[in-house]
PDB file of N, CA and C in Angstrom:
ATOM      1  N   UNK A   1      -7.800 -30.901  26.313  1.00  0.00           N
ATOM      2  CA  UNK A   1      -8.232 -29.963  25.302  1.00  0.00           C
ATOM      3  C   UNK A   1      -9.655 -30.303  24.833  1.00  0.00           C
ATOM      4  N   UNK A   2      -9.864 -31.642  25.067  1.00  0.00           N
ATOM      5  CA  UNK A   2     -11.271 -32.085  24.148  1.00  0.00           C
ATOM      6  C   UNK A   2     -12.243 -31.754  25.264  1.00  0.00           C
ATOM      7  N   UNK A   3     -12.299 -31.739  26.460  1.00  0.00           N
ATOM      8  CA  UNK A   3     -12.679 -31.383  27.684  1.00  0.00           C
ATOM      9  C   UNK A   3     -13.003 -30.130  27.530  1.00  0.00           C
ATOM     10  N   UNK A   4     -12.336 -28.793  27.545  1.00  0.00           N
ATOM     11  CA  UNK A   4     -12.164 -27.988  27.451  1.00  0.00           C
ATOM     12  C   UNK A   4     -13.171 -27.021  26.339  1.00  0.00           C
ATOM     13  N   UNK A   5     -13.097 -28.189  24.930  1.00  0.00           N
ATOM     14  CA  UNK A   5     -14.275 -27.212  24.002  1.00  0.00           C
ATOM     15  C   UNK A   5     -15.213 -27.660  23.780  1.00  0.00           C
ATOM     16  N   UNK A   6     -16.004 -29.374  24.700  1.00  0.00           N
ATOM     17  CA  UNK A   6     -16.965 -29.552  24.929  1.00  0.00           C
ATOM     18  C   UNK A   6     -17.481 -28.509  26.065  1.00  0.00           C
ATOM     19  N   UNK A   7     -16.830 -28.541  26.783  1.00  0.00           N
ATOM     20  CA  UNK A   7     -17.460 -27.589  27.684  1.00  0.00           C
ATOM     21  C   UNK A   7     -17.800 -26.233  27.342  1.00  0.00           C
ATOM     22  N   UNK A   8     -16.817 -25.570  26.309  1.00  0.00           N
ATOM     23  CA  UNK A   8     -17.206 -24.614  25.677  1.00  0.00           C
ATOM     24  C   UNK A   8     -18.629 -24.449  24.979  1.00  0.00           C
ATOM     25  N   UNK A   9     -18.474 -25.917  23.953  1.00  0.00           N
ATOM     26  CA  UNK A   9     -19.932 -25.983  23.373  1.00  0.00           C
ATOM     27  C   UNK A   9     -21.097 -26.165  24.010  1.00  0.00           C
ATOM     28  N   UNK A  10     -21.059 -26.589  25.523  1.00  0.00           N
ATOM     29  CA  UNK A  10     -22.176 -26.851  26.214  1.00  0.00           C
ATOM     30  C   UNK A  10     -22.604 -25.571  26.538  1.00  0.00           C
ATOM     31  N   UNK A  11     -21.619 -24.823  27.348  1.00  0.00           N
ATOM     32  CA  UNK A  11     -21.819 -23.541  27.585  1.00  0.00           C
ATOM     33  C   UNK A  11     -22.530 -22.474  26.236  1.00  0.00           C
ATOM     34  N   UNK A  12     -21.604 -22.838  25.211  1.00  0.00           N
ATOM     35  CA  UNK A  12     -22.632 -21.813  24.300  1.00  0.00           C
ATOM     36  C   UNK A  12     -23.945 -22.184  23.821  1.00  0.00           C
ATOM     37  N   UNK A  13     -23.984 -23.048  24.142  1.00  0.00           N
ATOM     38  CA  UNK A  13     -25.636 -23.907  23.739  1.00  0.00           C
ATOM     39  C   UNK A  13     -26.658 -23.327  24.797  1.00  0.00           C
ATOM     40  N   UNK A  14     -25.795 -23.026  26.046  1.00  0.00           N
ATOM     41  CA  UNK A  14     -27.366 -23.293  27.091  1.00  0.00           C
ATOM     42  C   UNK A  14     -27.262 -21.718  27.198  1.00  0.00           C
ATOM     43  N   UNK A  15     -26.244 -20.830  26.560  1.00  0.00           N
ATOM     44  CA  UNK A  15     -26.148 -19.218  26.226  1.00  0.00           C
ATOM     45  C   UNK A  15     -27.171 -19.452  25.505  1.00  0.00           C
ATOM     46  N   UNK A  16     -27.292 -20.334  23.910  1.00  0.00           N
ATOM     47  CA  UNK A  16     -28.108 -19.585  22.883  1.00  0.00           C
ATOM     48  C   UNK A  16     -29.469 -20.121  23.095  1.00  0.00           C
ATOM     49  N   UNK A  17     -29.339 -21.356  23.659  1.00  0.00           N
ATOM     50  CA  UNK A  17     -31.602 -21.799  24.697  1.00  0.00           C
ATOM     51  C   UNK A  17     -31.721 -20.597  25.343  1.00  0.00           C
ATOM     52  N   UNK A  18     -31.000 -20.371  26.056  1.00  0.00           N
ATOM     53  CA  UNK A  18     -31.594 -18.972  27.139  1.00  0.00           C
ATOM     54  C   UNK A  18     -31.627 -17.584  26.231  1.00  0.00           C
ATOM     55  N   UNK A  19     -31.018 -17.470  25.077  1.00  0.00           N
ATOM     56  CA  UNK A  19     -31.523 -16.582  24.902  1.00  0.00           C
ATOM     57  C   UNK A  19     -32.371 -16.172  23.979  1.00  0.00           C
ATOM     58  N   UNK A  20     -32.895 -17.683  23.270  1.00  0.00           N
ATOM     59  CA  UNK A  20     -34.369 -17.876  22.660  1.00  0.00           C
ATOM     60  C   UNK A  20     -34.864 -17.945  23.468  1.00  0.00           C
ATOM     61  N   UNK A  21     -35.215 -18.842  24.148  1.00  0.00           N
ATOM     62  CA  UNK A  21     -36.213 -18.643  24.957  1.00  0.00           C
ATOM     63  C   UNK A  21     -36.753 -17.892  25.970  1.00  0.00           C
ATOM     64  N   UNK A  22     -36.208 -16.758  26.141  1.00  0.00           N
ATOM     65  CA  UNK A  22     -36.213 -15.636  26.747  1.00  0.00           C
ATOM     66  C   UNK A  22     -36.766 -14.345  26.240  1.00  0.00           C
ATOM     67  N   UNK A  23     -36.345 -15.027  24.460  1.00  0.00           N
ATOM     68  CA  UNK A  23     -36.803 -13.317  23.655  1.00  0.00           C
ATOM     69  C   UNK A  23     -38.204 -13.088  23.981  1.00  0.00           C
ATOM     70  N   UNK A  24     -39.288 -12.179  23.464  1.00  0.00           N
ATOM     71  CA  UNK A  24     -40.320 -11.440  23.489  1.00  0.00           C
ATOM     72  C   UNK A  24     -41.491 -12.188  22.139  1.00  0.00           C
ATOM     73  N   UNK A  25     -40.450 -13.052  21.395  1.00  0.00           N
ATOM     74  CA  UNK A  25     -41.059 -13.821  20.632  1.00  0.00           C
ATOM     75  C   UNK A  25     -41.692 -15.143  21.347  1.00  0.00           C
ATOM     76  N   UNK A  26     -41.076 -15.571  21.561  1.00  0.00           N
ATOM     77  CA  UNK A  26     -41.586 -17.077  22.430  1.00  0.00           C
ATOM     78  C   UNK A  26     -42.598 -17.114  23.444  1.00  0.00           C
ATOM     79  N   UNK A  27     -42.493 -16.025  24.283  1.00  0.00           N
ATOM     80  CA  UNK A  27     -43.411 -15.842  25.308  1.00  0.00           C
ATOM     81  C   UNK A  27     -44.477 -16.184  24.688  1.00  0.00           C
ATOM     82  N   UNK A  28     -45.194 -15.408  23.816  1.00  0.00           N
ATOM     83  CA  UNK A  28     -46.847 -16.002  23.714  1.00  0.00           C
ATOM     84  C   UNK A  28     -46.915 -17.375  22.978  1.00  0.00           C
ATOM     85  N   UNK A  29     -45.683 -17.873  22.593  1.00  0.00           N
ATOM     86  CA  UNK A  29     -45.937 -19.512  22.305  1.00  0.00           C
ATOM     87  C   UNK A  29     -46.021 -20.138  23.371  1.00  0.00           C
ATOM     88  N   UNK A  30     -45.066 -20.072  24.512  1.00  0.00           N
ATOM     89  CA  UNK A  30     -45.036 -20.701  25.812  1.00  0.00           C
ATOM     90  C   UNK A  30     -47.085 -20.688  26.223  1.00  0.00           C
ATOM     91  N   UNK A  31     -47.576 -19.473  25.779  1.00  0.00           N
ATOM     92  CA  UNK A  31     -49.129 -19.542  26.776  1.00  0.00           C
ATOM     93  C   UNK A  31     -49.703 -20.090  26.101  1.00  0.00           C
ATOM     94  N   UNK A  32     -49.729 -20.516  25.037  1.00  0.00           N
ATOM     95  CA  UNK A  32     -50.519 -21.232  23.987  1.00  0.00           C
ATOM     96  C   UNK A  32     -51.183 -22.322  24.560  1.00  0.00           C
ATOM     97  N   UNK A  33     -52.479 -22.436  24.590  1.00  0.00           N
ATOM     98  CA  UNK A  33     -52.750 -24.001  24.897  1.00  0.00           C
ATOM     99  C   UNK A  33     -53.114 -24.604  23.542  1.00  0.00           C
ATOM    100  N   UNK A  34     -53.206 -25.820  23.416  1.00  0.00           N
ATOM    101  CA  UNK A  34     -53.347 -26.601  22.158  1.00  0.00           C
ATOM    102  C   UNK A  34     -54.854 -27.181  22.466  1.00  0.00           C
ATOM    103  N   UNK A  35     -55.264 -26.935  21.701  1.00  0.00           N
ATOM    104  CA  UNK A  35     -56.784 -27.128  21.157  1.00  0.00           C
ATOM    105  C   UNK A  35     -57.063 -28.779  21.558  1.00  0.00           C
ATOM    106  N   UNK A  36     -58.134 -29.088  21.774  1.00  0.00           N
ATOM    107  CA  UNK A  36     -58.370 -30.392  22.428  1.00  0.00           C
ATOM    108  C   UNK A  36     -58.156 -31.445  21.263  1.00  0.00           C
ATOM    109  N   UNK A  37     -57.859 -32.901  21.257  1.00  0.00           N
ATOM    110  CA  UNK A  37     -57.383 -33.462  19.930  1.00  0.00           C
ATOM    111  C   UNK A  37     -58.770 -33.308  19.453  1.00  0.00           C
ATOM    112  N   UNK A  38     -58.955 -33.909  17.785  1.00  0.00           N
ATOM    113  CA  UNK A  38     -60.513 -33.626  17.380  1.00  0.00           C
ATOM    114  C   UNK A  38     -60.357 -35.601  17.167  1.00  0.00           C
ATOM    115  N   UNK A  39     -62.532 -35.647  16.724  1.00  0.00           N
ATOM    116  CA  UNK A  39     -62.124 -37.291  16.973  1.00  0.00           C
ATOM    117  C   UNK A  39     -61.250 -37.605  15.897  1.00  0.00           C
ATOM    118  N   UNK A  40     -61.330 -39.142  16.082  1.00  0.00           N
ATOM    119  CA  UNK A  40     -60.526 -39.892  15.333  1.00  0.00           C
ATOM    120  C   UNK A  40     -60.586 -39.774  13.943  1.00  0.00           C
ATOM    121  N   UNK A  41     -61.894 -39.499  13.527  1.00  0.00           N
ATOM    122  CA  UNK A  41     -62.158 -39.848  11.684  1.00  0.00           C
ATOM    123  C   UNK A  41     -61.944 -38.361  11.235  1.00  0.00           C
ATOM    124  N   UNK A  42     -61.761 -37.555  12.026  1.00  0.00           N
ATOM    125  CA  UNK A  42     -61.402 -36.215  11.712  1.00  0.00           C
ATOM    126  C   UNK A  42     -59.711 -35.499  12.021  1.00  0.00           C
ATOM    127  N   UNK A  43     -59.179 -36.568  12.521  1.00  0.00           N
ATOM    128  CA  UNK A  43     -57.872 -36.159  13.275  1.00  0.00           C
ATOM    129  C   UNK A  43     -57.137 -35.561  11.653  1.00  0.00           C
ATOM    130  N   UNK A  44     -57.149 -36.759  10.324  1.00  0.00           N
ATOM    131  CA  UNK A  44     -56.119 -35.939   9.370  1.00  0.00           C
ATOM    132  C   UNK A  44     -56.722 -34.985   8.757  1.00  0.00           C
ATOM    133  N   UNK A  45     -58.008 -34.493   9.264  1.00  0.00           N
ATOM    134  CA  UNK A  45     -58.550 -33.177   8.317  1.00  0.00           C
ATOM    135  C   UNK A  45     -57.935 -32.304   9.300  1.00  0.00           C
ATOM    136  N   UNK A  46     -57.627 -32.364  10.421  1.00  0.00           N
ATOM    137  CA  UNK A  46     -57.314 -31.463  10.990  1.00  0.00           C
ATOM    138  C   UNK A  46     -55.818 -30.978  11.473  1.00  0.00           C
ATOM    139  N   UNK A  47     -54.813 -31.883  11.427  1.00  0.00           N
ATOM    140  CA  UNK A  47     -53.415 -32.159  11.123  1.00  0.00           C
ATOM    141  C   UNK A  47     -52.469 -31.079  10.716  1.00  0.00           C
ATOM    142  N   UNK A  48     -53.168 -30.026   9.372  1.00  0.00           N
ATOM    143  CA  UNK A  48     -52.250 -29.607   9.105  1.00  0.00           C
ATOM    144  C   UNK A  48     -52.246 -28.016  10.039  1.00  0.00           C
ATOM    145  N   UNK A  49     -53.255 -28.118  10.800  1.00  0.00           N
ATOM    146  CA  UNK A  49     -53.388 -27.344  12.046  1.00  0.00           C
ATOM    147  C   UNK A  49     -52.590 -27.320  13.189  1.00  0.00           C
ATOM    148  N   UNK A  50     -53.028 -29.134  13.894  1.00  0.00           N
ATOM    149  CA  UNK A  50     -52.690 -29.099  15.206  1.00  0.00           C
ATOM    150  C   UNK A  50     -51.106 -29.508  14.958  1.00  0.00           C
ATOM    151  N   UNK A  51     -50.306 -29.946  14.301  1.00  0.00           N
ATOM    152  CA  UNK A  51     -49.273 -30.306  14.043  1.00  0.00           C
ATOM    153  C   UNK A  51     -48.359 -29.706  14.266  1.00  0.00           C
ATOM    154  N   UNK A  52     -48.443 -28.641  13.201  1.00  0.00           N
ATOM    155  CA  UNK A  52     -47.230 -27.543  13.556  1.00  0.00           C
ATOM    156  C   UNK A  52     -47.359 -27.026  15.304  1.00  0.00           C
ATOM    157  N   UNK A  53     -48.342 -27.142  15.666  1.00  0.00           N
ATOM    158  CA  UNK A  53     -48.706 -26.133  17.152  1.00  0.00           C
ATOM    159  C   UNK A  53     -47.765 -27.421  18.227  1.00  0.00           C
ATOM    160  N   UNK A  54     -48.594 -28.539  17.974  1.00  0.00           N
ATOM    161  CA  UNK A  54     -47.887 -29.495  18.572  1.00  0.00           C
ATOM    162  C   UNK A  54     -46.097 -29.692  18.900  1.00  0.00           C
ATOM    163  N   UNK A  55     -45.986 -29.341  17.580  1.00  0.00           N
ATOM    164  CA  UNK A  55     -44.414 -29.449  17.103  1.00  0.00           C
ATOM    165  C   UNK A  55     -43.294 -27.936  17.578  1.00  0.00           C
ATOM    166  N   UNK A  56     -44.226 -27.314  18.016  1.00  0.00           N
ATOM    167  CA  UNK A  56     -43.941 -25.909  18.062  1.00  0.00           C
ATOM    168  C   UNK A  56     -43.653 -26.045  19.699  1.00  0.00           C
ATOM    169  N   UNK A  57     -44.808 -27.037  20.657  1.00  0.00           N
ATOM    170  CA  UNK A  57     -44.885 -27.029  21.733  1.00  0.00           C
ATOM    171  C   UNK A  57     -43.341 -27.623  22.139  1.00  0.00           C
ATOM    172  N   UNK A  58     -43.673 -28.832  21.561  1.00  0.00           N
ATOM    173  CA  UNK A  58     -42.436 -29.722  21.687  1.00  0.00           C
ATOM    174  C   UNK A  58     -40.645 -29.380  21.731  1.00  0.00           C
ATOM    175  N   UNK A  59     -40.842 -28.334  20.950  1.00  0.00           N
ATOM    176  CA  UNK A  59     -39.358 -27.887  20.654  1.00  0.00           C
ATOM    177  C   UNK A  59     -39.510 -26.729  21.687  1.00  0.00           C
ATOM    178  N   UNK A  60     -40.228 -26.083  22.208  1.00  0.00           N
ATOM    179  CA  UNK A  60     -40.050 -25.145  23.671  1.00  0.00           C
ATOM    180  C   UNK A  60     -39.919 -26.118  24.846  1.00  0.00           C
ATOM    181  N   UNK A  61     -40.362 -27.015  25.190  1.00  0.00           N
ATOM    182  CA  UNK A  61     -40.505 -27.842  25.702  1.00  0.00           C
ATOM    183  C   UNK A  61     -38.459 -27.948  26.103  1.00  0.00           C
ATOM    184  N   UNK A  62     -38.227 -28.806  24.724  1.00  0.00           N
ATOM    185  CA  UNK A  62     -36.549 -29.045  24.780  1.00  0.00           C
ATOM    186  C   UNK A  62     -35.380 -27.495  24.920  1.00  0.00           C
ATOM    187  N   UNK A  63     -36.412 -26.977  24.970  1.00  0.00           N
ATOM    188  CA  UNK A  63     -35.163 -25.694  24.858  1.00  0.00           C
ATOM    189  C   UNK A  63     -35.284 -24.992  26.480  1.00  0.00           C
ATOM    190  N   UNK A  64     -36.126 -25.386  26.856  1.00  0.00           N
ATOM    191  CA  UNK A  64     -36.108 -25.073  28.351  1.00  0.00           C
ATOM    192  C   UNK A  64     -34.617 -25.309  29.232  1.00  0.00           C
ATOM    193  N   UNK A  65     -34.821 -24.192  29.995  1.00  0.00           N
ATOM    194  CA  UNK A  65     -33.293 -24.345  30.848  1.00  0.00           C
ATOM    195  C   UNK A  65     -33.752 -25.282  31.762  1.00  0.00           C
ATOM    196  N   UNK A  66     -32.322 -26.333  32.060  1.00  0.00           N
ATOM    197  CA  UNK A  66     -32.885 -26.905  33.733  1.00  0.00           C
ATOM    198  C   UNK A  66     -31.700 -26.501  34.584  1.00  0.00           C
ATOM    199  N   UNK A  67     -31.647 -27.302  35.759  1.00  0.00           N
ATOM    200  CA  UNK A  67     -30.623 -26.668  36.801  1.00  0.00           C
ATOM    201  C   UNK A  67     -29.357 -26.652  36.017  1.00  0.00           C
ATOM    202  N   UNK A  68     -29.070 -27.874  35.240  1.00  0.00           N
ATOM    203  CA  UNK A  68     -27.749 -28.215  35.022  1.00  0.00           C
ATOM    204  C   UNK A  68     -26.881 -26.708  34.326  1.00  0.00           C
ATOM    205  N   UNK A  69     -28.391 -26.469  33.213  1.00  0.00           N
ATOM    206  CA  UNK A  69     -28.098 -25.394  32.092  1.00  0.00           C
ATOM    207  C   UNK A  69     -28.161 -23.863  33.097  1.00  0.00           C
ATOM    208  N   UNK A  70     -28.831 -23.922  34.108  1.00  0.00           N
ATOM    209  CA  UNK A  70     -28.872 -22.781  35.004  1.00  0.00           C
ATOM    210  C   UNK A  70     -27.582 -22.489  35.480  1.00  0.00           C
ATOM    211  N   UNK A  71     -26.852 -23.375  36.029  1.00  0.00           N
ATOM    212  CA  UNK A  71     -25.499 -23.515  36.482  1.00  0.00           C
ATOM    213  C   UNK A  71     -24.354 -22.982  35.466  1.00  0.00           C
ATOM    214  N   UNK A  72     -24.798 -23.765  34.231  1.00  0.00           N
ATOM    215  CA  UNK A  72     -23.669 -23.615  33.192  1.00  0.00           C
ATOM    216  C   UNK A  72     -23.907 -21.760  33.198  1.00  0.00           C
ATOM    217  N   UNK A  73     -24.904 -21.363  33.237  1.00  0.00           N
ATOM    218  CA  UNK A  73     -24.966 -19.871  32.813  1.00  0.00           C
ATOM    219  C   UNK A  73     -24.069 -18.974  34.115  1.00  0.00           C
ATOM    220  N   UNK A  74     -24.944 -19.645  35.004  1.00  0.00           N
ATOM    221  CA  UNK A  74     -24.078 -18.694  36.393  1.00  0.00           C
ATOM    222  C   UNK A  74     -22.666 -18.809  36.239  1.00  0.00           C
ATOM    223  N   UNK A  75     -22.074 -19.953  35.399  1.00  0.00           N
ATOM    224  CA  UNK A  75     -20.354 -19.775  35.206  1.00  0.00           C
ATOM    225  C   UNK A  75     -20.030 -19.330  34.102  1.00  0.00           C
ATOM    226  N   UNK A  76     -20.902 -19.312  33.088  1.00  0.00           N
ATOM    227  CA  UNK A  76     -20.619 -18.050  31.923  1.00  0.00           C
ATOM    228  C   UNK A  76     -20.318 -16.698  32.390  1.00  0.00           C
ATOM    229  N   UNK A  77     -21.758 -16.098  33.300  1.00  0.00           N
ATOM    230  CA  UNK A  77     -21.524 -14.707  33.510  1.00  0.00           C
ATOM    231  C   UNK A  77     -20.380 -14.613  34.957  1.00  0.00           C
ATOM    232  N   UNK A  78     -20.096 -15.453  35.637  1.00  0.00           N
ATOM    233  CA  UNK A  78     -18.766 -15.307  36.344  1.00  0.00           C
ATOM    234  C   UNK A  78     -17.764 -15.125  35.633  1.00  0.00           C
ATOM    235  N   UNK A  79     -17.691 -15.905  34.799  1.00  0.00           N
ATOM    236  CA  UNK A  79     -16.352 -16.152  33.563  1.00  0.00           C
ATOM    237  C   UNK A  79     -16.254 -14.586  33.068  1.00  0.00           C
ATOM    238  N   UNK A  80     -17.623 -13.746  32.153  1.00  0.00           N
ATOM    239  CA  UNK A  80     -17.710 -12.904  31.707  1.00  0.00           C
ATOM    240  C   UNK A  80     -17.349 -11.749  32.708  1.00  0.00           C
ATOM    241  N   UNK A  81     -17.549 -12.056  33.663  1.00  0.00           N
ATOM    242  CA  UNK A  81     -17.245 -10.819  34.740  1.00  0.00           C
ATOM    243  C   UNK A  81     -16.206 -10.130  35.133  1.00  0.00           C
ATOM    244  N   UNK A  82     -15.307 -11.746  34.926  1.00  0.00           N
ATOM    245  CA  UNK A  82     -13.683 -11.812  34.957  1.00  0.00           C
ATOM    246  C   UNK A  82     -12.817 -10.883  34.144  1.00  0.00           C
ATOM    247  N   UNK A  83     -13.419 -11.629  33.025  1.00  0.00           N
ATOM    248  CA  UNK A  83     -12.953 -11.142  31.527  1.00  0.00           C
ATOM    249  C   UNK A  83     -12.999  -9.654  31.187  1.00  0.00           C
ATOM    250  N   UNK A  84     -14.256  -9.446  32.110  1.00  0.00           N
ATOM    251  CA  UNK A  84     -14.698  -7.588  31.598  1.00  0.00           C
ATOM    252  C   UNK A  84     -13.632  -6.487  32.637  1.00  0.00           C
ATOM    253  N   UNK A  85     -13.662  -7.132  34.475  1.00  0.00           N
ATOM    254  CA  UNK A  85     -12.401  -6.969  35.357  1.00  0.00           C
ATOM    255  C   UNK A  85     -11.660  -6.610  34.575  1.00  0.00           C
ATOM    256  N   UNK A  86     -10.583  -7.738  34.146  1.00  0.00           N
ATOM    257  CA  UNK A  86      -9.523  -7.573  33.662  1.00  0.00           C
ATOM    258  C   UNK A  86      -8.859  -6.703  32.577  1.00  0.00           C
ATOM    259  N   UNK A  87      -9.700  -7.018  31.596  1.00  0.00           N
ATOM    260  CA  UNK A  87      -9.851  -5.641  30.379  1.00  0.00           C
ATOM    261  C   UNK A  87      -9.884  -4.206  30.850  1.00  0.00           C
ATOM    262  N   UNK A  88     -10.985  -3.965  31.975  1.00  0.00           N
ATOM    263  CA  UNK A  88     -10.920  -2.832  32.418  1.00  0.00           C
ATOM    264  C   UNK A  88      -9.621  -2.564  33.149  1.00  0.00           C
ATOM    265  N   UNK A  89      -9.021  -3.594  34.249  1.00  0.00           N
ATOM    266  CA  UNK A  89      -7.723  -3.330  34.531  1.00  0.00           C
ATOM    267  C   UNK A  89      -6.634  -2.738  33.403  1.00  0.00           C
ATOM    268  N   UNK A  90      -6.572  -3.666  33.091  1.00  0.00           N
ATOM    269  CA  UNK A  90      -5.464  -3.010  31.917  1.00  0.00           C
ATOM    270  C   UNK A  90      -5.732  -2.394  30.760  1.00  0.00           C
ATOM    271  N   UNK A  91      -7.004  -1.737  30.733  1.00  0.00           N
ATOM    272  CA  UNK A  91      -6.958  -0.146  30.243  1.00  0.00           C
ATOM    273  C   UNK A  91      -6.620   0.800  30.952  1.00  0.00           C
ATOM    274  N   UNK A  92      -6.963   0.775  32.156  1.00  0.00           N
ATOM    275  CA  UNK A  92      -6.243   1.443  33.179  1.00  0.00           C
ATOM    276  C   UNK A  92      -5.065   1.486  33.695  1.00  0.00           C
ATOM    277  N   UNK A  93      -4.402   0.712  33.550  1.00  0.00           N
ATOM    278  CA  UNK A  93      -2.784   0.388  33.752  1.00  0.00           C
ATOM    279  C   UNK A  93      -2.187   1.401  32.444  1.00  0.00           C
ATOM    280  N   UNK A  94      -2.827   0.756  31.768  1.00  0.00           N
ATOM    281  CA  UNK A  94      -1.995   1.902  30.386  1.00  0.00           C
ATOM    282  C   UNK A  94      -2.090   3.296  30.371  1.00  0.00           C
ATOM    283  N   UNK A  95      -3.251   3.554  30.866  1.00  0.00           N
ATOM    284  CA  UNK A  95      -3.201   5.325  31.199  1.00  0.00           C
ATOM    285  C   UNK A  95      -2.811   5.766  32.016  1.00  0.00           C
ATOM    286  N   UNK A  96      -1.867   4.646  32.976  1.00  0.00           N
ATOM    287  CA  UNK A  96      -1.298   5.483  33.729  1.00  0.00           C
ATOM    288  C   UNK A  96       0.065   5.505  33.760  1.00  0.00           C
ATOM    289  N   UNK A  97       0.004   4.479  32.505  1.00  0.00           N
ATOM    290  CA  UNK A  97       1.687   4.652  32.244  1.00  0.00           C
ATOM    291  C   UNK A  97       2.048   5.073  31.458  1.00  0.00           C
ATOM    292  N   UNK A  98       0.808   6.409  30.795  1.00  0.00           N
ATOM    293  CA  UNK A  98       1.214   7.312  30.014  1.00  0.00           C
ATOM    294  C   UNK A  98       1.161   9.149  30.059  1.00  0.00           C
ATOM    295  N   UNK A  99       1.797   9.836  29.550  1.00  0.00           N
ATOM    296  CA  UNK A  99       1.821  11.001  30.445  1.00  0.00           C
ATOM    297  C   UNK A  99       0.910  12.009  29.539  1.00  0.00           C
ATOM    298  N   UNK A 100      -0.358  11.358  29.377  1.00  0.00           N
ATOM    299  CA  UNK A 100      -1.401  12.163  28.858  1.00  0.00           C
ATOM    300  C   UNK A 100      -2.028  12.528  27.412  1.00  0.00           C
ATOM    301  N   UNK A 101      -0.724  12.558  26.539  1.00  0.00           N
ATOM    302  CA  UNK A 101      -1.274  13.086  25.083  1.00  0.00           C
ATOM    303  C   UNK A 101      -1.018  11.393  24.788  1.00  0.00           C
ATOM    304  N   UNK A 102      -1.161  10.269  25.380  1.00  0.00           N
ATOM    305  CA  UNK A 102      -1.103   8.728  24.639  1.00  0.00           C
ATOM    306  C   UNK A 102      -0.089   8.497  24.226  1.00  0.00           C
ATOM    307  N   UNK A 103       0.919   9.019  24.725  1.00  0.00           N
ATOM    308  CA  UNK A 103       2.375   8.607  24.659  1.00  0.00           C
ATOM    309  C   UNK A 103       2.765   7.548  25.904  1.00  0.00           C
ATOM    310  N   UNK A 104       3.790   6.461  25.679  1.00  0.00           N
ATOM    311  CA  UNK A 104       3.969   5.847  27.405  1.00  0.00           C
ATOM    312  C   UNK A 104       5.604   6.346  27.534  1.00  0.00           C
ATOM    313  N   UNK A 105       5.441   6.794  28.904  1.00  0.00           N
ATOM    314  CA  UNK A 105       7.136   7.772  28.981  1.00  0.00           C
ATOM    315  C   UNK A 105       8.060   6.288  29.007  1.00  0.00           C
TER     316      UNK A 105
END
């Protein structure tokens, strides 16, 4: 069981990276280049600049998919595929085991 909803949680994790990092928002952070460092006696005048950008880089950086998280997705949307199959099966089973006005004979 503990198996079971780690794997769940992994799976919904590398669902919700992929689908930040995918939105229409992120893209122009991803092209961002970061400004060259400035010198040294100027680095904390300039801090409350490059920091956040830095920090901004960093956390796209970690949210990136890799194979492992690529994989986990290709067995989400298999999983989901299943799930949608089946539902559709047995909506269909029921209409036909009924004789039209949503009654089942």
């Amino acid at each position: 069981q503990s198996i079971l909803l780690r794997e769940a949680a992994v799976a919904l994790d590398a669902v919700a990276r992929n689908a930040v990092s995918s939105s229409a928002i992120v893209a122009p952070l991803r092209r961002l280049q970061l400004p060259p460092p400035p010198p040294g006696p100027l680095a904390p005048l300039f801090a409350p600049v490059t920091l956040p950008l830095e920090i901004a880089k960093a956390i796209l950086e970690l949210q990136e998919i890799d194979a492992i998280d690529a994989k986990r997705l290709e067995n989400v949307n298999v999983l989901t595929d299943l799930a949608s199959k089946a539902v559709n099966r047995e909506g269909r089973g029921s209409e036909e085991g009924s004789n039209g006005d949503g009654r089942i004979m």
